[in-house]
C-alpha atoms as a PDB file:
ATOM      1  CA  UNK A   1      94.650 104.934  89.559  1.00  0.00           C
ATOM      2  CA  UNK A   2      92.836 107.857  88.319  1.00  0.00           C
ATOM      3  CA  UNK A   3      88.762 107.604  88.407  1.00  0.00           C
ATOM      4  CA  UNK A   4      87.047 107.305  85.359  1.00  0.00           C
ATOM      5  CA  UNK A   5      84.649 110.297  86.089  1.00  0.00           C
ATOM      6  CA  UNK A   6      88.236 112.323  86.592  1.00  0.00           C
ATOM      7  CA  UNK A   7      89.729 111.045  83.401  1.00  0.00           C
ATOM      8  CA  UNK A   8      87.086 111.528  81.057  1.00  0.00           C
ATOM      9  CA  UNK A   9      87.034 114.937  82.073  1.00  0.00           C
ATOM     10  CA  UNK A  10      90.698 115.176  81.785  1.00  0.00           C
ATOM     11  CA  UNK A  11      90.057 114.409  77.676  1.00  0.00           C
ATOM     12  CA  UNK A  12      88.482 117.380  77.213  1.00  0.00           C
ATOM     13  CA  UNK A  13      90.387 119.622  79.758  1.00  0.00           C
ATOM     14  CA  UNK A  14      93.925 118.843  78.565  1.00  0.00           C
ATOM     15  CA  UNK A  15      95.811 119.011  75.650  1.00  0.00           C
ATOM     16  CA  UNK A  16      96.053 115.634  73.377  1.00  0.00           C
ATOM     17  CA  UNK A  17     100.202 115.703  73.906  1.00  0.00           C
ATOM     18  CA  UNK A  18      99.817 115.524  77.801  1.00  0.00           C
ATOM     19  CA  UNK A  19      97.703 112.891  77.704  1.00  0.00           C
ATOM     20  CA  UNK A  20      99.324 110.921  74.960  1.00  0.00           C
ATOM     21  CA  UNK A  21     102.852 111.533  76.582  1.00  0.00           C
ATOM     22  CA  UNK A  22     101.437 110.290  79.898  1.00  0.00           C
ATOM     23  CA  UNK A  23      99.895 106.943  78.144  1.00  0.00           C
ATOM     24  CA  UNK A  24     103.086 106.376  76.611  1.00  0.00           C
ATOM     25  CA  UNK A  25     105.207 107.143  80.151  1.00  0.00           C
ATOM     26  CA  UNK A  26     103.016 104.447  81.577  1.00  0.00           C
ATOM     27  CA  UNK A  27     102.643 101.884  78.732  1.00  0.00           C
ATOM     28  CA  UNK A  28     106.274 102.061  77.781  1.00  0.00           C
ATOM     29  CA  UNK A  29     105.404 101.987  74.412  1.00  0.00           C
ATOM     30  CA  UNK A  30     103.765 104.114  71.681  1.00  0.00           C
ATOM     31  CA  UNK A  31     101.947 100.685  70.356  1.00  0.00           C
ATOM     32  CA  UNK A  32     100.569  99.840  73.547  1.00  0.00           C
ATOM     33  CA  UNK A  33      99.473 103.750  74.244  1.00  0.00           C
ATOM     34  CA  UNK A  34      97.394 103.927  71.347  1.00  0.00           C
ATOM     35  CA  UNK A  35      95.903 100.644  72.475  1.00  0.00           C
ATOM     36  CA  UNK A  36      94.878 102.216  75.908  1.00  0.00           C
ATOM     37  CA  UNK A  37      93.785 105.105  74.102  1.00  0.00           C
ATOM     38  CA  UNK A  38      91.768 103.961  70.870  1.00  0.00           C
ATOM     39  CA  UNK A  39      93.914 106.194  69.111  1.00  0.00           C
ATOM     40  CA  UNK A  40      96.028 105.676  65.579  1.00  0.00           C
ATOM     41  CA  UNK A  41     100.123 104.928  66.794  1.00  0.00           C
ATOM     42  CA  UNK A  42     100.672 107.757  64.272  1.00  0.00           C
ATOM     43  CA  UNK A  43      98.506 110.108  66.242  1.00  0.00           C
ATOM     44  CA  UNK A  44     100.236 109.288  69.498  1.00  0.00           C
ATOM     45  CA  UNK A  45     103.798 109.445  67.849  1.00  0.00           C
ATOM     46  CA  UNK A  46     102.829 113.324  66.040  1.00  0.00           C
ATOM     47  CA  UNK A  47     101.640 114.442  69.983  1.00  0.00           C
ATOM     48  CA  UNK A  48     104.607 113.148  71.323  1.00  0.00           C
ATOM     49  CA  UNK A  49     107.084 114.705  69.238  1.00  0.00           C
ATOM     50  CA  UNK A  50     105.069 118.079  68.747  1.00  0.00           C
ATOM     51  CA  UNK A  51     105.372 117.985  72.296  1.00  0.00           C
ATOM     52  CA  UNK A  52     109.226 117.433  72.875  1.00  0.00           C
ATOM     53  CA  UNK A  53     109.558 119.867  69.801  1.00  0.00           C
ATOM     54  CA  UNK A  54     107.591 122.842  71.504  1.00  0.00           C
ATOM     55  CA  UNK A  55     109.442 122.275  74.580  1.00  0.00           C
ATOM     56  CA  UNK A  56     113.019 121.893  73.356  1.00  0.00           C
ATOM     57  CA  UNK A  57     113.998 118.529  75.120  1.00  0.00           C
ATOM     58  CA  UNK A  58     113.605 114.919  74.269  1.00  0.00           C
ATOM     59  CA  UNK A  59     111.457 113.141  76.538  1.00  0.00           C
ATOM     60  CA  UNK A  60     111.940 109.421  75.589  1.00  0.00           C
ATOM     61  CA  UNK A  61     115.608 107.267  74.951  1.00  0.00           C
ATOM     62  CA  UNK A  62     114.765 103.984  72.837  1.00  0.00           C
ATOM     63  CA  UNK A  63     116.057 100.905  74.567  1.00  0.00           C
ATOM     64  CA  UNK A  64     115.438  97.855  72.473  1.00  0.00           C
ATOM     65  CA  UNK A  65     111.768  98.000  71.464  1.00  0.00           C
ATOM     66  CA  UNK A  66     110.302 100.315  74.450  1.00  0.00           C
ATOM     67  CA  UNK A  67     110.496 103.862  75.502  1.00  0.00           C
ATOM     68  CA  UNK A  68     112.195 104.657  78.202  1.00  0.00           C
ATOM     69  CA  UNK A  69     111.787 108.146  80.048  1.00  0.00           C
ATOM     70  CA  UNK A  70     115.121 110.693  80.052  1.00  0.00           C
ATOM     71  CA  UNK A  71     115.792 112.881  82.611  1.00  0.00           C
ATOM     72  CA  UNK A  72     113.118 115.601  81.161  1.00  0.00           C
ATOM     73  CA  UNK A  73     110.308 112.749  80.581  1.00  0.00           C
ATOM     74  CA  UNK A  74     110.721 111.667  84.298  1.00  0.00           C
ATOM     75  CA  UNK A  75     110.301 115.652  85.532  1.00  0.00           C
ATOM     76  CA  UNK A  76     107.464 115.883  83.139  1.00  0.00           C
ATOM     77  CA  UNK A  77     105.884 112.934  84.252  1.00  0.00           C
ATOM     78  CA  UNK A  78     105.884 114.361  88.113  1.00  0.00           C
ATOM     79  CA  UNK A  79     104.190 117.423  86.891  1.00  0.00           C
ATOM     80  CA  UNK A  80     101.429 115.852  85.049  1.00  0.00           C
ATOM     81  CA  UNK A  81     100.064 112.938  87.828  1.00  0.00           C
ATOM     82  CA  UNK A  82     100.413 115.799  90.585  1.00  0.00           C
ATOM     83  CA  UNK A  83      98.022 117.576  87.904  1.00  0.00           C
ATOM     84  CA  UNK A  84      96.104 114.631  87.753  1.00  0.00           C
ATOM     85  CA  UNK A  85      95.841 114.107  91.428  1.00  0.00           C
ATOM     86  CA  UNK A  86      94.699 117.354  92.300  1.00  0.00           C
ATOM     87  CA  UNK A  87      91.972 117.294  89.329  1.00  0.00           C
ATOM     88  CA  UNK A  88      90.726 114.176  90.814  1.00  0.00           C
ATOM     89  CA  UNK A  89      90.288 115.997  94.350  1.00  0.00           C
ATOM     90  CA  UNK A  90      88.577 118.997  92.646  1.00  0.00           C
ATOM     91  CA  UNK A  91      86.302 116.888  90.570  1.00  0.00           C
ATOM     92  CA  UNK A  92      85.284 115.125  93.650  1.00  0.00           C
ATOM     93  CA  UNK A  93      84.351 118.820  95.270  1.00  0.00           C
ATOM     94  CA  UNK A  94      82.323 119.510  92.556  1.00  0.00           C
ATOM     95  CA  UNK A  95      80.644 116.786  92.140  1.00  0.00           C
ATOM     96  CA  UNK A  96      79.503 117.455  95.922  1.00  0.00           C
ATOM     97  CA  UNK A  97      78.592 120.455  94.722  1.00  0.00           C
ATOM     98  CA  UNK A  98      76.316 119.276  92.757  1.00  0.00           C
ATOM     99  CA  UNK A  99      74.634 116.714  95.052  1.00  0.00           C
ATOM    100  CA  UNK A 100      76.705 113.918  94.524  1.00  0.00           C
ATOM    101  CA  UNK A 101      78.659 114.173  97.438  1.00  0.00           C
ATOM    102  CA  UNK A 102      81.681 112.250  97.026  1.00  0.00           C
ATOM    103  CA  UNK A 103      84.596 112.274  98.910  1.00  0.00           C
ATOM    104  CA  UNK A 104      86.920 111.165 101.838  1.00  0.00           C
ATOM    105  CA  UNK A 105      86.256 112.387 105.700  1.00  0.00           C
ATOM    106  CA  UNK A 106      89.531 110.339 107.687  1.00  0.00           C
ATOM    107  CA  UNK A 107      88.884 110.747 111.766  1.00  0.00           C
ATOM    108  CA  UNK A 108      90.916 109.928 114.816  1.00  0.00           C
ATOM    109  CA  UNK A 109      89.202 109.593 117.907  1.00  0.00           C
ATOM    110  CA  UNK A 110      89.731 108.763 121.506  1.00  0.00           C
ATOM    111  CA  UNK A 111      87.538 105.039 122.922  1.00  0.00           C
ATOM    112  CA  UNK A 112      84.966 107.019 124.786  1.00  0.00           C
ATOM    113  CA  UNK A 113      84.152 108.951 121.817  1.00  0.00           C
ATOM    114  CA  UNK A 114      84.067 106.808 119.793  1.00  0.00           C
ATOM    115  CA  UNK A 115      81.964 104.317 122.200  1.00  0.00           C
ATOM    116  CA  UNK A 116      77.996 106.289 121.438  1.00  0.00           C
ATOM    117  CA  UNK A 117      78.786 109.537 120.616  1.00  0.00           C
ATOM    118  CA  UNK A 118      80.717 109.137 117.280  1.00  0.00           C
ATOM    119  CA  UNK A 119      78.443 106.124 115.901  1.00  0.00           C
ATOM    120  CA  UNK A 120      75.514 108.242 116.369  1.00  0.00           C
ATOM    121  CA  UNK A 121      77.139 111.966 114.055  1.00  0.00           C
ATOM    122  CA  UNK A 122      78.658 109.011 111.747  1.00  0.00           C
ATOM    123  CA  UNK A 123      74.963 107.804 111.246  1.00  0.00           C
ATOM    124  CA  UNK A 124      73.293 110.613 111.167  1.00  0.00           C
ATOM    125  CA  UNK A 125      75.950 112.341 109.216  1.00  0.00           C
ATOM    126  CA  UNK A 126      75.466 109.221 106.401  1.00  0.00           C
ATOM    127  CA  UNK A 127      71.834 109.853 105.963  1.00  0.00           C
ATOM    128  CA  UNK A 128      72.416 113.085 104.341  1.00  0.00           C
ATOM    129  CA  UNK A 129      75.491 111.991 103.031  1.00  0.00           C
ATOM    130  CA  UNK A 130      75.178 108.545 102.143  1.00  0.00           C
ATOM    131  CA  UNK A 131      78.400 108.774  99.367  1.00  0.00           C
ATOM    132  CA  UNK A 132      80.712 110.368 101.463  1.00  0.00           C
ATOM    133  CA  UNK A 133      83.561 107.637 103.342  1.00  0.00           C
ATOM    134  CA  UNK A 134      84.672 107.572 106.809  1.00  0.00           C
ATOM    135  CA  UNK A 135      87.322 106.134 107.915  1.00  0.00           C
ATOM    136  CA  UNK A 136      88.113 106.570 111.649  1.00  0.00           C
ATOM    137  CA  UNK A 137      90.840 105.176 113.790  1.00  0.00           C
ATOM    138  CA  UNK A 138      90.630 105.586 117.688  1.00  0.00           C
ATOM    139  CA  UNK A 139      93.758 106.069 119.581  1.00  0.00           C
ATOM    140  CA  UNK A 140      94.683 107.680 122.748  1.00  0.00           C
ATOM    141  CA  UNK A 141      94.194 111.699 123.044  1.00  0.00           C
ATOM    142  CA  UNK A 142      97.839 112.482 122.196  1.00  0.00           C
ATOM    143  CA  UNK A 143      98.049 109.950 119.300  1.00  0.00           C
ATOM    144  CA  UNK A 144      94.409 111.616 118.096  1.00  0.00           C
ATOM    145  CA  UNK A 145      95.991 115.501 117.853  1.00  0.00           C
ATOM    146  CA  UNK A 146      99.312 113.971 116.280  1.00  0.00           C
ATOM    147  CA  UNK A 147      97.099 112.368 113.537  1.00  0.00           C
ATOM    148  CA  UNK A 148      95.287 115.756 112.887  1.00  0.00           C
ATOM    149  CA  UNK A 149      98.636 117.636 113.207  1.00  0.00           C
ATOM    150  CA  UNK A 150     100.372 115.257 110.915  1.00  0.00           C
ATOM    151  CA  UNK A 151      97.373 115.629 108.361  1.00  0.00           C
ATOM    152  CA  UNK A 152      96.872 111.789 109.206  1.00  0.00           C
ATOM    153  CA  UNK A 153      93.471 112.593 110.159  1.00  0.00           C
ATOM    154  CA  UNK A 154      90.582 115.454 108.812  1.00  0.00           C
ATOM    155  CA  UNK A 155      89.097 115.911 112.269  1.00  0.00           C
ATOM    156  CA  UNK A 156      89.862 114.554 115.503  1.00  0.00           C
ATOM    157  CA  UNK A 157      87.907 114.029 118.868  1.00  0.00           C
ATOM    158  CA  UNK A 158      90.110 114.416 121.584  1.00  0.00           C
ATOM    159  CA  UNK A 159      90.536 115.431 125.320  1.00  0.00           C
ATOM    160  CA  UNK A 160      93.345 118.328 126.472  1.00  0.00           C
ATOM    161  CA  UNK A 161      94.938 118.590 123.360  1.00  0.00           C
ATOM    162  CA  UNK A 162      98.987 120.259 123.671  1.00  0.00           C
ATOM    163  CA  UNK A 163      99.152 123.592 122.695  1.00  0.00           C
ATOM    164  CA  UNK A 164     100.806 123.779 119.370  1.00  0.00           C
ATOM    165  CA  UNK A 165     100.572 125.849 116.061  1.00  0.00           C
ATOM    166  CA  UNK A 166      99.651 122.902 113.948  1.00  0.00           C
ATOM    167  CA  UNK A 167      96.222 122.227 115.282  1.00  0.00           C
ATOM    168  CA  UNK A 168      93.497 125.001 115.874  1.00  0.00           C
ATOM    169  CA  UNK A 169      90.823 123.999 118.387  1.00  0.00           C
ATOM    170  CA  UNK A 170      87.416 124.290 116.560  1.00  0.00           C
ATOM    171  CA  UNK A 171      85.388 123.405 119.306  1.00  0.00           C
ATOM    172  CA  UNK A 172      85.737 122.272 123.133  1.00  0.00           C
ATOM    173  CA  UNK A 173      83.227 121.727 125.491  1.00  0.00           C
ATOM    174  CA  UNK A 174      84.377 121.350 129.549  1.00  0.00           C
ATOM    175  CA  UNK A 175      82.960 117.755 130.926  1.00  0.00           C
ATOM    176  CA  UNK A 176      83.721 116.349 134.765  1.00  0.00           C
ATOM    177  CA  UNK A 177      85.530 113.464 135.839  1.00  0.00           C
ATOM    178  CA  UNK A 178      83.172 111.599 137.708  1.00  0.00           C
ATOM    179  CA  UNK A 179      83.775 107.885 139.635  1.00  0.00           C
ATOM    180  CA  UNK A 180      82.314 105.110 137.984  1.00  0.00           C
ATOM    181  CA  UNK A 181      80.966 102.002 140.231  1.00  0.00           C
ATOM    182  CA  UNK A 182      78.530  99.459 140.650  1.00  0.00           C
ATOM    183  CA  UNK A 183      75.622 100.174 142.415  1.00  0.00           C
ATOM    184  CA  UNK A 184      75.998  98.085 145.351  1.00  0.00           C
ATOM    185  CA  UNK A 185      79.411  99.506 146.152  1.00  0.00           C
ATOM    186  CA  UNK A 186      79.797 101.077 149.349  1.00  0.00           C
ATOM    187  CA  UNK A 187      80.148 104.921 147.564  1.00  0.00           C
ATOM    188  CA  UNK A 188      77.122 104.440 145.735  1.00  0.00           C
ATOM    189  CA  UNK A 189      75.245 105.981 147.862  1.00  0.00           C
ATOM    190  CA  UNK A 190      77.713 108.659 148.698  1.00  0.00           C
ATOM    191  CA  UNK A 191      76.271 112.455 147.349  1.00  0.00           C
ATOM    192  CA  UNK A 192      79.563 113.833 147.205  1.00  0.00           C
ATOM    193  CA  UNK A 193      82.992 112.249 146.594  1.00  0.00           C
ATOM    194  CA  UNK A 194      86.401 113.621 146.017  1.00  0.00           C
ATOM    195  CA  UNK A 195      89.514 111.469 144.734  1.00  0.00           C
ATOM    196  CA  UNK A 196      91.083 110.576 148.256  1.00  0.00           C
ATOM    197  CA  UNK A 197      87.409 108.769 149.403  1.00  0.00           C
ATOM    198  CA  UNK A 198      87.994 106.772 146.262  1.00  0.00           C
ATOM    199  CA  UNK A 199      91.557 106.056 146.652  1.00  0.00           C
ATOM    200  CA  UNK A 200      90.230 103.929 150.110  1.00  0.00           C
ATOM    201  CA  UNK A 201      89.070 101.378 147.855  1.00  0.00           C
ATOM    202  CA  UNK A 202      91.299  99.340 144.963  1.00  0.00           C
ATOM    203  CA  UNK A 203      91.009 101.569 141.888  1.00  0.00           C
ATOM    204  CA  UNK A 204      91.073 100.970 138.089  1.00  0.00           C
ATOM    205  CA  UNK A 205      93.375 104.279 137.275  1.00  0.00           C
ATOM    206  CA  UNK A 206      93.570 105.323 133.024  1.00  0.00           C
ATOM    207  CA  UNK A 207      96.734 104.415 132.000  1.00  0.00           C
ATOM    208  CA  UNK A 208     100.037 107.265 131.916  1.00  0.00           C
ATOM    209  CA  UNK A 209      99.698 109.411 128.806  1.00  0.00           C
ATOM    210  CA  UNK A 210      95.968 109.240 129.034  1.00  0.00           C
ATOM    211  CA  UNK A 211      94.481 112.580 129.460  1.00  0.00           C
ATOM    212  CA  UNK A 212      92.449 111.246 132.291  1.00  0.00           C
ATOM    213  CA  UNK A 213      95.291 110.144 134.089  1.00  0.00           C
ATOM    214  CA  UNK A 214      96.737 113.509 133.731  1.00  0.00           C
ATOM    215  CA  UNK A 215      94.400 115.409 135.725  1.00  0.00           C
ATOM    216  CA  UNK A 216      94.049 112.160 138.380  1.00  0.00           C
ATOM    217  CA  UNK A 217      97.429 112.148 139.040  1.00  0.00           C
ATOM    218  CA  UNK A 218      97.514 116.640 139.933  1.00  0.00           C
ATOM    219  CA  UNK A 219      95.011 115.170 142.968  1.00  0.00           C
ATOM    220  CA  UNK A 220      96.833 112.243 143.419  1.00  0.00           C
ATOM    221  CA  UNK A 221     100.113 113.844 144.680  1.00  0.00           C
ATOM    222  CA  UNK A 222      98.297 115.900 147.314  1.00  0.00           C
ATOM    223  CA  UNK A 223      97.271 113.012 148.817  1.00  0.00           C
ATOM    224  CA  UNK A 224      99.546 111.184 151.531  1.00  0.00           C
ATOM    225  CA  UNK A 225      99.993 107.495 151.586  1.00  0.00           C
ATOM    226  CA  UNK A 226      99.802 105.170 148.531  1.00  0.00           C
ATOM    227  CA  UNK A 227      96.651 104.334 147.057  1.00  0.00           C
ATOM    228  CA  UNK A 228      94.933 100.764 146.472  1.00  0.00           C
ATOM    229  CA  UNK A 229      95.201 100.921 142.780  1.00  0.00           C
ATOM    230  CA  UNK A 230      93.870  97.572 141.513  1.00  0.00           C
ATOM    231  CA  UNK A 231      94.958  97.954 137.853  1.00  0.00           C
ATOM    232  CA  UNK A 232      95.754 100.330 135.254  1.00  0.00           C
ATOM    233  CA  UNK A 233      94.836 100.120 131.875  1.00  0.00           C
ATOM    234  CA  UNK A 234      94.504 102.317 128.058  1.00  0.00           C
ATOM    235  CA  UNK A 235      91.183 100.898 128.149  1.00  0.00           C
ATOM    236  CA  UNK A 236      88.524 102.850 129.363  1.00  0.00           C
ATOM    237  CA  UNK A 237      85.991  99.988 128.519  1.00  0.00           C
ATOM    238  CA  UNK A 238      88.030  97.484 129.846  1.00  0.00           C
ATOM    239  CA  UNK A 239      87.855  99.727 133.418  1.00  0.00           C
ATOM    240  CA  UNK A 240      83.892  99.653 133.283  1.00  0.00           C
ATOM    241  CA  UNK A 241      83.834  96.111 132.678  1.00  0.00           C
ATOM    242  CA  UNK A 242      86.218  95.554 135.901  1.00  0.00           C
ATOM    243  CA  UNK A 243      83.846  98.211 138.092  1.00  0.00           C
ATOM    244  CA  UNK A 244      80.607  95.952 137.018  1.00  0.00           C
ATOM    245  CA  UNK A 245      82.439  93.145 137.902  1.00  0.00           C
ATOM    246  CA  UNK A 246      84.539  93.821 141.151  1.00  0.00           C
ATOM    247  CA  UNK A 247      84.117  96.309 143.802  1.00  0.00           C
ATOM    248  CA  UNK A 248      86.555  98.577 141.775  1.00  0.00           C
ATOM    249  CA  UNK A 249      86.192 102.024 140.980  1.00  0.00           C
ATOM    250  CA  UNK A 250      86.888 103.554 137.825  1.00  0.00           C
ATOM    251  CA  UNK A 251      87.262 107.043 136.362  1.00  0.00           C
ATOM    252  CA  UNK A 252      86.210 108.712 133.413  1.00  0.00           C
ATOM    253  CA  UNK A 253      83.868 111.387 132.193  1.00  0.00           C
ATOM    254  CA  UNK A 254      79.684 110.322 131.295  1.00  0.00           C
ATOM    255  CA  UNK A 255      80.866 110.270 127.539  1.00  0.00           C
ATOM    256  CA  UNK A 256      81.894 106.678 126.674  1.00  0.00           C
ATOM    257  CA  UNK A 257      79.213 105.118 129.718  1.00  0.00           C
ATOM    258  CA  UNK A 258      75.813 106.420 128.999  1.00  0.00           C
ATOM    259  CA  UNK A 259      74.326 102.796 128.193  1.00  0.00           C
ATOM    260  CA  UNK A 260      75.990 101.381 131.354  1.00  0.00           C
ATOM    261  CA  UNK A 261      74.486 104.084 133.280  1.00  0.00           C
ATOM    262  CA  UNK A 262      70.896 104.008 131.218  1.00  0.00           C
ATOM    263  CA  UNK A 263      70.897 100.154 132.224  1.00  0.00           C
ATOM    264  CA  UNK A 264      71.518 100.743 136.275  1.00  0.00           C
ATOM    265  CA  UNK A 265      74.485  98.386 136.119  1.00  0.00           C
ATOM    266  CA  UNK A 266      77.239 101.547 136.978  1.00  0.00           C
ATOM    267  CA  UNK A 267      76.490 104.738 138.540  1.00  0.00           C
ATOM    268  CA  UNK A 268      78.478 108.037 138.374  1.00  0.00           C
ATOM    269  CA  UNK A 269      79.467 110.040 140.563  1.00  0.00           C
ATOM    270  CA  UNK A 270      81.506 113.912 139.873  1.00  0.00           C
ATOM    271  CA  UNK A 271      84.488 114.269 141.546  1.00  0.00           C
ATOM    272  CA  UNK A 272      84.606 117.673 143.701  1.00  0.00           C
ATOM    273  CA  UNK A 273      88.119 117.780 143.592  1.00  0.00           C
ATOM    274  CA  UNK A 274      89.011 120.909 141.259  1.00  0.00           C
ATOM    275  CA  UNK A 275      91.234 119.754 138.347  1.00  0.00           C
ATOM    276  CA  UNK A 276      88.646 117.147 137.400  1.00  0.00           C
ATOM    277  CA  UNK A 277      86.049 119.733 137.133  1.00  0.00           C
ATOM    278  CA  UNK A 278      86.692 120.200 133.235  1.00  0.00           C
ATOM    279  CA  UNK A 279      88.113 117.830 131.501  1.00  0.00           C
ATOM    280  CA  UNK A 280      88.629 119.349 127.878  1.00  0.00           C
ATOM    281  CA  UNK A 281      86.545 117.570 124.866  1.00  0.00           C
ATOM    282  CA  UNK A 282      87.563 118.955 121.549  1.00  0.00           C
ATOM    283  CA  UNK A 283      87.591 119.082 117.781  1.00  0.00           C
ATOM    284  CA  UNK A 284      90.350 119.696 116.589  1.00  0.00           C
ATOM    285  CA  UNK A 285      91.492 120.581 113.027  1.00  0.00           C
ATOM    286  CA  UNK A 286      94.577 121.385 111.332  1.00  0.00           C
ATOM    287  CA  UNK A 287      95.523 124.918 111.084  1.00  0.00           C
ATOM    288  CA  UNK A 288      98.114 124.510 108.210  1.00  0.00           C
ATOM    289  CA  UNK A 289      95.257 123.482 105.386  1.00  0.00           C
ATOM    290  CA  UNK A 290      91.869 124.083 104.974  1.00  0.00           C
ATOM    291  CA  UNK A 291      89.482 121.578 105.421  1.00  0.00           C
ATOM    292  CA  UNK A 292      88.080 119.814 101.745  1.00  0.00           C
ATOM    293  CA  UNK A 293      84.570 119.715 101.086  1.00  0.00           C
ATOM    294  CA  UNK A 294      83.748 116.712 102.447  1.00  0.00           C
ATOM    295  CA  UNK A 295      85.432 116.731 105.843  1.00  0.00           C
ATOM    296  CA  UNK A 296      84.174 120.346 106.285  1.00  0.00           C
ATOM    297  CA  UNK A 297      80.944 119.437 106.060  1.00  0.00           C
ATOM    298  CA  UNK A 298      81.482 115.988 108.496  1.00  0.00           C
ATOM    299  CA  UNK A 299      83.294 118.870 111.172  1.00  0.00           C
ATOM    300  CA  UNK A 300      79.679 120.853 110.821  1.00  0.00           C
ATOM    301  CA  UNK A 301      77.571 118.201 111.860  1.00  0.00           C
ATOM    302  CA  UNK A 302      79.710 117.083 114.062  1.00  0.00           C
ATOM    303  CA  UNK A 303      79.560 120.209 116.123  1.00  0.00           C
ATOM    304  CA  UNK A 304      75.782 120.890 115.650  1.00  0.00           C
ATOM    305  CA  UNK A 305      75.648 116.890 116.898  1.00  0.00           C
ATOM    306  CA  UNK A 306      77.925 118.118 119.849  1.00  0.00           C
ATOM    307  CA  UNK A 307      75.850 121.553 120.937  1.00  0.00           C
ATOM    308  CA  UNK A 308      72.780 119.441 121.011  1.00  0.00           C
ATOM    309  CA  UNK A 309      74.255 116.160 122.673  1.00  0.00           C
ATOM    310  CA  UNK A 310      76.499 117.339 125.734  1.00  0.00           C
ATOM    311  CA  UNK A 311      73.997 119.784 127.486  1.00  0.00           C
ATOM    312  CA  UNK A 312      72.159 116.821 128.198  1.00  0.00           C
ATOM    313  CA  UNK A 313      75.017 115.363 129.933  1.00  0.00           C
ATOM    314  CA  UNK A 314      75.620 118.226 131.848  1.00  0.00           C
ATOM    315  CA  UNK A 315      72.015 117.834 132.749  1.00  0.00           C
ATOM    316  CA  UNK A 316      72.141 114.504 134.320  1.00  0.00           C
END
């Protein structure tokens, strides 16, 4: 369905046979064209034959009383809605050009992210751009750099994304793994941990394909014996719930946690075992198309959001 800013444009932009050939195409008719149009029958008939006459080829077969498209019509038709499609993107450009600020920004983010940190750039980011839409799916880290790669997704938030020549990594930012537990568990008080002092207790481990569970699992296998895991889940709010709960430790970096740990009722504590000194946030993009307005100007803030924002975490 084409907007109506788009299509009133369209009257004046393109030529009267285009736009009578493509009401007929969709009415079926030249009767009920001229209806949709306001326009005599014999002025959308004289378009629609100037226009098969200038380009050699009949464009409708009669079958009983309606028009049906031949081969030609059905080629021309193609032509003119992907014209019409990408007139409706440019129109929507331009009117964010000129302060109207229109458009479509289409996210995929991992839970943690999306927990505090991606609320607060969607909020802020909608106060200056109050007509833009959002629409954001969260996913795991691999699912959230397919989307982006697979133009599924604008922008997405992810951790350690694979190395491939369909995304381009517009901005990453290192973050520890730290243990997450309730303050009356007997590490709480602990001022340094690494994975194996953890592993003495039952553990709430990210789930396999996680990016978390990744870099756990390089420690893990340097460790002898088997560890107490407790559970596993793709949850990484389902794992802080369990820690609050139980004497369970869970694992994850501050993002996703920062009210728990405001409120007292977790505590956090960085890992010192190397490969969970930087887990990877980043933004990721596609590098096979340029960004539209819209979602450009969503990956701006977001970033500026990001500088500002994750310094303080590093702070803490």
């Amino acid at each position: 369905m084409r907007s109506g800013r788009a299509q009133d444009l369209s009257r004046n932009l393109y030529t009267p046979a285009m736009r009578y050939f493509l009401a007929v195409a969709e009415a079926g008719s030249i009767r009920a064209a001229s209806r949709e149009l306001n326009v005599a029958s014999s002025a959308v008939n004289r378009q629609v034959l100037w226009l098969e006459e200038a380009l050699g080829l009949q464009l409708f077969d009669r079958v009983g009383r309606r028009l049906q498209l031949s081969q030609a019509g059905e080629l021309l038709l193609a032509h003119i809605r992907r014209t019409y499609s990408d007139f409706e993107g440019t129109v929507a450009e331009l009117d964010a050009l000129k302060g109207l600020r229109r458009g479509t920004v289409s996210i995929a983010s991992v839970e943690s992210v999306a927990e505090k940190l991606l609320p607060a750039i969607i909020s802020s980011f909608r106060k200056s751009y109050p007509g833009i839409h959002v629409n954001v799916s969260v996913s795991s880290s691999r699912e959230a750099a397919r989307k982006v790669g697979a133009a599924e997704a604008d922008v997405g938030f992810t951790f350690d994304p694979p190395e491939t020549s369909a995304l381009t990594i517009a901005f990453q930012h290192d973050l520890v793994i730290g243990a997450l537990m309730s303050p009356d568990h007997p590490l709480a008080g602990e001022k340094a941990l690494s994975l194996q002092d953890c592993l003495k207790f039952p553990v709430a481990l990210p789930a396999e394909g996680l990016s978390l569970r990744t870099r756990i699992d390089v420690v893990r296998a340097r460790i002898p014996g088997a560890s107490r895991t407790y559970v596993e889940a793709n949850s990484l709010r389902l794992m802080r719930a369990l820690a609050r709960e139980e004497d369970v430790i869970g694992f994850q970096t501050r993002i996703g946690c920062e009210d728990d740990l405001a409120a007292g009722a977790l505590v956090f504590k960085p890992l010192s075992d190397a490969p969970l000194q930087a887990d990877r946030l980043c933004v990721v993009t596609s590098s096979l198309r340029a960004l539209a307005l819209a979602p450009g100007m969503f990956f701006d803030h977001a970033v500026y959001a990001l500088k500002d924002h994750l310094p303080l975490l590093d702070a803490k």
